[in-house]
N, C-alpha and C. Protein backbone atom coordinates (compact mmCIF):
# COMPACT_ATOMS: atom_id res chain seq x y z
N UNK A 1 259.89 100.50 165.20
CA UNK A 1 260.80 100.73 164.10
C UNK A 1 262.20 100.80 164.68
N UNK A 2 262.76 100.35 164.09
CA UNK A 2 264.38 100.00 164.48
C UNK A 2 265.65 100.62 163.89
N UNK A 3 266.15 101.98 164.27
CA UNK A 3 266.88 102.77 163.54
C UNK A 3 268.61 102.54 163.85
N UNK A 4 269.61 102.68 163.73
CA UNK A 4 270.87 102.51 164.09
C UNK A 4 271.07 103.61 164.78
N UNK A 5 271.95 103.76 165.92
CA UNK A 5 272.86 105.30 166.10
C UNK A 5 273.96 104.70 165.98
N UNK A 6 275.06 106.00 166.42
CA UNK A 6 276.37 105.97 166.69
C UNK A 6 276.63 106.45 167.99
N UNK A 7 276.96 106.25 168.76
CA UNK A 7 277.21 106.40 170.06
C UNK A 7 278.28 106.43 170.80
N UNK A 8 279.07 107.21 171.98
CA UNK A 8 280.14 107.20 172.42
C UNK A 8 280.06 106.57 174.16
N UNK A 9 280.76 105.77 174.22
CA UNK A 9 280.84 105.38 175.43
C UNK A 9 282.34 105.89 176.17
N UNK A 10 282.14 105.55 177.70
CA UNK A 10 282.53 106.34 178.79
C UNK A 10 284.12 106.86 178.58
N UNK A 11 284.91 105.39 177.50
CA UNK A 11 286.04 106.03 177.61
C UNK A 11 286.79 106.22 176.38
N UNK A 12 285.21 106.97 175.60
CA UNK A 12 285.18 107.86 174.18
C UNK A 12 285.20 107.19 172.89
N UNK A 13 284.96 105.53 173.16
CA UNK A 13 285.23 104.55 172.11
C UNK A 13 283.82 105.27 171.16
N UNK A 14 283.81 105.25 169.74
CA UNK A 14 282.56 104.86 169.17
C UNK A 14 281.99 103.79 169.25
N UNK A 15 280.99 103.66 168.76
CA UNK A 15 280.30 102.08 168.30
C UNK A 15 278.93 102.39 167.72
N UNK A 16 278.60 100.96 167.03
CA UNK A 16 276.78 101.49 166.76
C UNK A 16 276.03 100.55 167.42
N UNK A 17 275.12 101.10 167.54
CA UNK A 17 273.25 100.71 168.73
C UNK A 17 272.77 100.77 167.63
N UNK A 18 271.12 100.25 168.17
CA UNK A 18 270.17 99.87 168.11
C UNK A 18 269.31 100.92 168.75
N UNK A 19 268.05 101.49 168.30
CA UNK A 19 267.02 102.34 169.13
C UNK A 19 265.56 101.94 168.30
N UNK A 20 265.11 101.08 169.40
CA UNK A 20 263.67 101.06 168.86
C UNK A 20 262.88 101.72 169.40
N UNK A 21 262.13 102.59 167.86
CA UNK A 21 261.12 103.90 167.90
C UNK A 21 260.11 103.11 168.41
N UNK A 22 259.64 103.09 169.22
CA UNK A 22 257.75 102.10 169.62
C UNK A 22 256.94 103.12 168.67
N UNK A 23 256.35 101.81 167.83
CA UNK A 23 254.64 102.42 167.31
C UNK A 23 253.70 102.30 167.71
N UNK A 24 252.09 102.70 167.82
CA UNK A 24 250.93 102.91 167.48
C UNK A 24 250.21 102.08 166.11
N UNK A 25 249.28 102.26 166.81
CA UNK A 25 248.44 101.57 165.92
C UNK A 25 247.25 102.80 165.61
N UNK A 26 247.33 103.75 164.36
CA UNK A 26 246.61 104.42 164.23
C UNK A 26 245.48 105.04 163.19
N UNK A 27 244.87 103.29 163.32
CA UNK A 27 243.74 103.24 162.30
C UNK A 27 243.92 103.38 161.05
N UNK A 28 243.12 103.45 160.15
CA UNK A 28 243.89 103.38 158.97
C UNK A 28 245.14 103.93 158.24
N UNK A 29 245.70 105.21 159.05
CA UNK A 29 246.76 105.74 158.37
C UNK A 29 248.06 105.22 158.71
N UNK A 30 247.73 103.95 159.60
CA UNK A 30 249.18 103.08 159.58
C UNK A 30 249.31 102.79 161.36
N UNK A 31 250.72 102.86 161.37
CA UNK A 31 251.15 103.00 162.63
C UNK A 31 251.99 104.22 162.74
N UNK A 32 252.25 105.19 164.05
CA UNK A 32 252.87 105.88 164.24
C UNK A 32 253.80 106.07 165.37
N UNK A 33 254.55 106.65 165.67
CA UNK A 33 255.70 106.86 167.04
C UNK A 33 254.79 108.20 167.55
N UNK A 34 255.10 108.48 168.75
CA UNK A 34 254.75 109.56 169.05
C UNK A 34 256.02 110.94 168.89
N UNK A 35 255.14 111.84 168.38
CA UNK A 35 255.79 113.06 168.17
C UNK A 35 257.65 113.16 168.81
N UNK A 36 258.32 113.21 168.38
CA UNK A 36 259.58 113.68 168.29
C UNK A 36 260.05 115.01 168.63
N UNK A 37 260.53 115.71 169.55
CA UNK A 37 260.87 117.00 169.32
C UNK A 37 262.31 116.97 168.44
N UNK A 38 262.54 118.40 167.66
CA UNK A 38 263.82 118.65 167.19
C UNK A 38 263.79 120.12 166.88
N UNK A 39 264.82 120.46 166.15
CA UNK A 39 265.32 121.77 166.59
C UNK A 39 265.57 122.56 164.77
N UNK A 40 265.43 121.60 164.00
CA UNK A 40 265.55 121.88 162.53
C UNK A 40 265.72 120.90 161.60
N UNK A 41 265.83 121.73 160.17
CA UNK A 41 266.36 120.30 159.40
C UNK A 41 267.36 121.07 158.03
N UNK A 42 267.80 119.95 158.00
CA UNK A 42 268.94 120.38 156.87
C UNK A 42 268.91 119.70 155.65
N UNK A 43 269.07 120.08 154.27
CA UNK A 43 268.99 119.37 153.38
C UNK A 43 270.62 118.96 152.96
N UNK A 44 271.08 118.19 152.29
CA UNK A 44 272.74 118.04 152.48
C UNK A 44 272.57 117.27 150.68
N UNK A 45 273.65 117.57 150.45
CA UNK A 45 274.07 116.59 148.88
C UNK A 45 275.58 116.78 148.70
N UNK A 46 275.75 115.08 148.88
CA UNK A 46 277.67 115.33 148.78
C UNK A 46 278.18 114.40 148.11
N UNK A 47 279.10 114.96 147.19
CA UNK A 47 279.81 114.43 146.02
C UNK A 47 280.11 112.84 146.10
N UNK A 48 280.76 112.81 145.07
CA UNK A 48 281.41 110.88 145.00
C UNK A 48 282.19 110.86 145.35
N UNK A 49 283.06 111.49 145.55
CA UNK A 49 284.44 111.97 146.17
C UNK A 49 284.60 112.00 147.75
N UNK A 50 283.31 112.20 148.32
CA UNK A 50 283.23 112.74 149.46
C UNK A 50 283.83 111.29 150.68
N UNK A 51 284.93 111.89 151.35
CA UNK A 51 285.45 110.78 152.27
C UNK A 51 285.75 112.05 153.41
N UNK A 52 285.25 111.55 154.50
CA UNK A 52 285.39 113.16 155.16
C UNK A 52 285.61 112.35 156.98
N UNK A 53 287.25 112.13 156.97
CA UNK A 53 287.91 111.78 157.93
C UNK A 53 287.37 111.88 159.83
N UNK A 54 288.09 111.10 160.62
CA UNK A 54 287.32 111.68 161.55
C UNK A 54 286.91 112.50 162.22
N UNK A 55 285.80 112.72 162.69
CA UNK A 55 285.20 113.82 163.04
C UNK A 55 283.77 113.48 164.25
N UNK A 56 283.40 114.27 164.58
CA UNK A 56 282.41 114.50 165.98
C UNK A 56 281.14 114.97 165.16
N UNK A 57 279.59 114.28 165.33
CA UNK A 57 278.46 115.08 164.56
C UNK A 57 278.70 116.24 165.80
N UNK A 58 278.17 117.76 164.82
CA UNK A 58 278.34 118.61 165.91
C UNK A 58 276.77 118.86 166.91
N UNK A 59 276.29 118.27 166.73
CA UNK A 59 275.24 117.95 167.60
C UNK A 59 274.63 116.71 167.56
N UNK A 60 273.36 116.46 168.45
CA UNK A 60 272.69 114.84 168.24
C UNK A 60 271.48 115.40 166.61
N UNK A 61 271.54 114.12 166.08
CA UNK A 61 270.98 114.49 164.64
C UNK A 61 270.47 113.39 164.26
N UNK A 62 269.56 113.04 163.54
CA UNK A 62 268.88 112.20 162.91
C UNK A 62 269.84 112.29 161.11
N UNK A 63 270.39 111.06 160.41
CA UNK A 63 270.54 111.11 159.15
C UNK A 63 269.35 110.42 158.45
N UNK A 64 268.70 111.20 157.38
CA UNK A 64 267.92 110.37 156.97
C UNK A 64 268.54 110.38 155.59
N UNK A 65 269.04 109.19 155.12
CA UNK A 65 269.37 108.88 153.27
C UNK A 65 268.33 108.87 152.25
N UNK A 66 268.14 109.96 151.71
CA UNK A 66 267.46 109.83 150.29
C UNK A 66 267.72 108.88 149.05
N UNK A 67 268.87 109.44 148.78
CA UNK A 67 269.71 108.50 147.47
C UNK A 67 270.95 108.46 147.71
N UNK A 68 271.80 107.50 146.78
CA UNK A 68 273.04 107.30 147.33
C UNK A 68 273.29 106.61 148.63
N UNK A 69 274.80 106.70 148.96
CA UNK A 69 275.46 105.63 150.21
C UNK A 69 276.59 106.46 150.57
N UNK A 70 276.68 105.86 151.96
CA UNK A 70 277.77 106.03 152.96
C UNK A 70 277.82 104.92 153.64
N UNK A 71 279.23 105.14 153.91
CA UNK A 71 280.19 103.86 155.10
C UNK A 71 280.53 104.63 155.74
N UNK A 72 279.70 104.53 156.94
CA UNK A 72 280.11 105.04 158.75
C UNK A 72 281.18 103.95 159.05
N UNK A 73 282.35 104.37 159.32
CA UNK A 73 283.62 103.82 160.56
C UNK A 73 283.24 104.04 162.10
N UNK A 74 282.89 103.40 162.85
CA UNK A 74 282.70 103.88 163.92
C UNK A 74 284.46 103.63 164.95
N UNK A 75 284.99 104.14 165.94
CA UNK A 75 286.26 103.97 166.65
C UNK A 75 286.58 102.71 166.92
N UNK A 76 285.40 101.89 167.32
CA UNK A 76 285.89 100.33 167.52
C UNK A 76 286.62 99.52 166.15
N UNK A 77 286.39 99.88 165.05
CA UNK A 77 286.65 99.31 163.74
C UNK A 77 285.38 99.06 163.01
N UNK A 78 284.39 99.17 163.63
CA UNK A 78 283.58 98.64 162.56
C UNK A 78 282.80 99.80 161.34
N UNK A 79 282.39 99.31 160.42
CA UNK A 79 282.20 99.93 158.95
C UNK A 79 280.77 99.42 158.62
N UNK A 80 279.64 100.06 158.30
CA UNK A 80 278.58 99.99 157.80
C UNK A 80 278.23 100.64 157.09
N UNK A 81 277.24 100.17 156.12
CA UNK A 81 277.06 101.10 154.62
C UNK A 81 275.53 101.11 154.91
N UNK A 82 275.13 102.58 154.90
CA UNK A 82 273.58 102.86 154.91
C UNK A 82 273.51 103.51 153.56
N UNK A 83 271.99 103.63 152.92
CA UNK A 83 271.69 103.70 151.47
C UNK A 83 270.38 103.94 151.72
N UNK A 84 269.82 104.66 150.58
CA UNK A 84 268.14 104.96 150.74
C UNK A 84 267.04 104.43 151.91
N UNK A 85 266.31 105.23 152.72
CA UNK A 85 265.85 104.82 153.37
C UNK A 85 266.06 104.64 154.74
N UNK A 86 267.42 104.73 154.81
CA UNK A 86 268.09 104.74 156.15
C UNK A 86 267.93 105.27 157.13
N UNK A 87 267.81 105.36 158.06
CA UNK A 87 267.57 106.21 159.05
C UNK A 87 268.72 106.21 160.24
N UNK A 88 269.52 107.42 160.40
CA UNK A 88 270.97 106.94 162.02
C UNK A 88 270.68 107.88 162.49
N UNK A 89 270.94 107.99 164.03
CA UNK A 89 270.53 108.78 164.92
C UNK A 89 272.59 108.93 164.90
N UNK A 90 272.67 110.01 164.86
CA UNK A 90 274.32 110.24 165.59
C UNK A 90 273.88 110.71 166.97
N UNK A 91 274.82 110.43 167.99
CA UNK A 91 275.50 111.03 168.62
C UNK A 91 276.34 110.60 169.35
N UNK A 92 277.57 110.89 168.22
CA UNK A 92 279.05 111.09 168.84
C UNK A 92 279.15 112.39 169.00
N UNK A 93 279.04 113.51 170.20
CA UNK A 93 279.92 114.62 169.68
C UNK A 93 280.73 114.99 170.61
N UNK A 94 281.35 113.85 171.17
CA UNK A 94 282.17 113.54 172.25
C UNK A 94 282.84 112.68 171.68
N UNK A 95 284.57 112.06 171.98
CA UNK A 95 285.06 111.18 172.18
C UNK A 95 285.89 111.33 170.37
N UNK A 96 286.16 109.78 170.33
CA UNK A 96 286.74 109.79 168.80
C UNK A 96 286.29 109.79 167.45
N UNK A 97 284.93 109.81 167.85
CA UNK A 97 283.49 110.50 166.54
C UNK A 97 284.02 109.51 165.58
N UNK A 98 283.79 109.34 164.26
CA UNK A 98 283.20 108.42 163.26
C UNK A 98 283.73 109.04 162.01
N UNK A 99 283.76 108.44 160.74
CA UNK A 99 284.16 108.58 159.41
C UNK A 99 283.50 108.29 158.52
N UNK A 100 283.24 108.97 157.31
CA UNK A 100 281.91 108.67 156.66
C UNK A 100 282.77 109.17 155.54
N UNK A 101 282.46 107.72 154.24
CA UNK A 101 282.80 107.79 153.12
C UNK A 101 281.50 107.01 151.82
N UNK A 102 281.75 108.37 150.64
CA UNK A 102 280.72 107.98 149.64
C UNK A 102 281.03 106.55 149.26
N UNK A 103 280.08 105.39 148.62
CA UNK A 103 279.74 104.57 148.04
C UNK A 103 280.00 104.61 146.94
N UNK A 104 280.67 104.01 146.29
CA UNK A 104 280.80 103.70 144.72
C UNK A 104 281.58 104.73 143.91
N UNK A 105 281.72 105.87 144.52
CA UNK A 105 281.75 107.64 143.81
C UNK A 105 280.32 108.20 143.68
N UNK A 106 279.41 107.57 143.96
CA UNK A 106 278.19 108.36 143.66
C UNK A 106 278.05 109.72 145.00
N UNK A 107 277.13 110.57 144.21
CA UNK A 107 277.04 111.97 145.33
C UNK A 107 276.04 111.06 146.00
N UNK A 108 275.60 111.71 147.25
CA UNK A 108 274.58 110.76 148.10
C UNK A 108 273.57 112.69 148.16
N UNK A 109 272.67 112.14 148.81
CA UNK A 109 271.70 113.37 149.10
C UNK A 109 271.19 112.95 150.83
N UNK A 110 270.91 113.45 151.75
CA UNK A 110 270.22 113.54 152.74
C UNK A 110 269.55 114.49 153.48
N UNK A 111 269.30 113.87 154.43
CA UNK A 111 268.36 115.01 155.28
C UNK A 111 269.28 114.95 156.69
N UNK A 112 269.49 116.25 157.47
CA UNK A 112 269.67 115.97 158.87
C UNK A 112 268.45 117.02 159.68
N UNK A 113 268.09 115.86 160.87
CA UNK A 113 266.95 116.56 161.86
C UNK A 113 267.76 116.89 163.03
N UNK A 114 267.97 117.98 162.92
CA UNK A 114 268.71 118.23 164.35
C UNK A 114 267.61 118.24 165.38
N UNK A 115 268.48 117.65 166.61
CA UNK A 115 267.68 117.52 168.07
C UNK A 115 268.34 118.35 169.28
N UNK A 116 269.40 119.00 168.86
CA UNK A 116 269.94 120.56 170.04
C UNK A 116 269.91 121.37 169.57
């Protein structure tokens, strides 16, 4: 499975990767990754309004999108819009961190899995 991060390199640029989760093959209930550690989870819901300048995730975190959208800016220039289903691993929490603005005006809802 093939999730996006955001990532900071050596001389603090953002950008986004690629991280492929390897699956399993585990009989009828599908395929699976092996177990993940993390540290919690957060439920989040943010307005249509919500444009929330740059900033550093304050730890490494899994976003998972329920409903609704966001456009990640990452420092290099580039802009991607994730929407239901999504899955981003952040971690910028170094360097010139990233910008994240709602879609359309709609509120978005998510999940974060913290991993520190």
């Amino acid at each position: 499975m093939k999730i996006t991060r955001i990532y900071t390199d050596a001389d603090g640029e953002t950008h986004f990767g690629e991280l492929n989760i390897p699956l399993k093959d585990a009989g009828t209930i599908g395929l699976l990754s092996q177990l993940q550690p993390a540290t919690g989870i957060i439920f989040r819901e943010t307005p249509g309004t919500y444009n929330y300048d740059w900033h550093n995730t304050p730890r490494r975190q899994y976003v998972i999108m329920l409903e609704g959208g966001v456009d990640f800016t990452v420092s290099d220039g580039e802009t991607r819009r994730f929407g239901s289903g999504d899955v981003v691993l952040l971690e910028d929490t170094a360097g010139k961190g990233h910008a994240s603005k709602a879609v359309d005006g709609q509120p978005r809802k998510s999940i974060f899995v913290t991993l520190d």
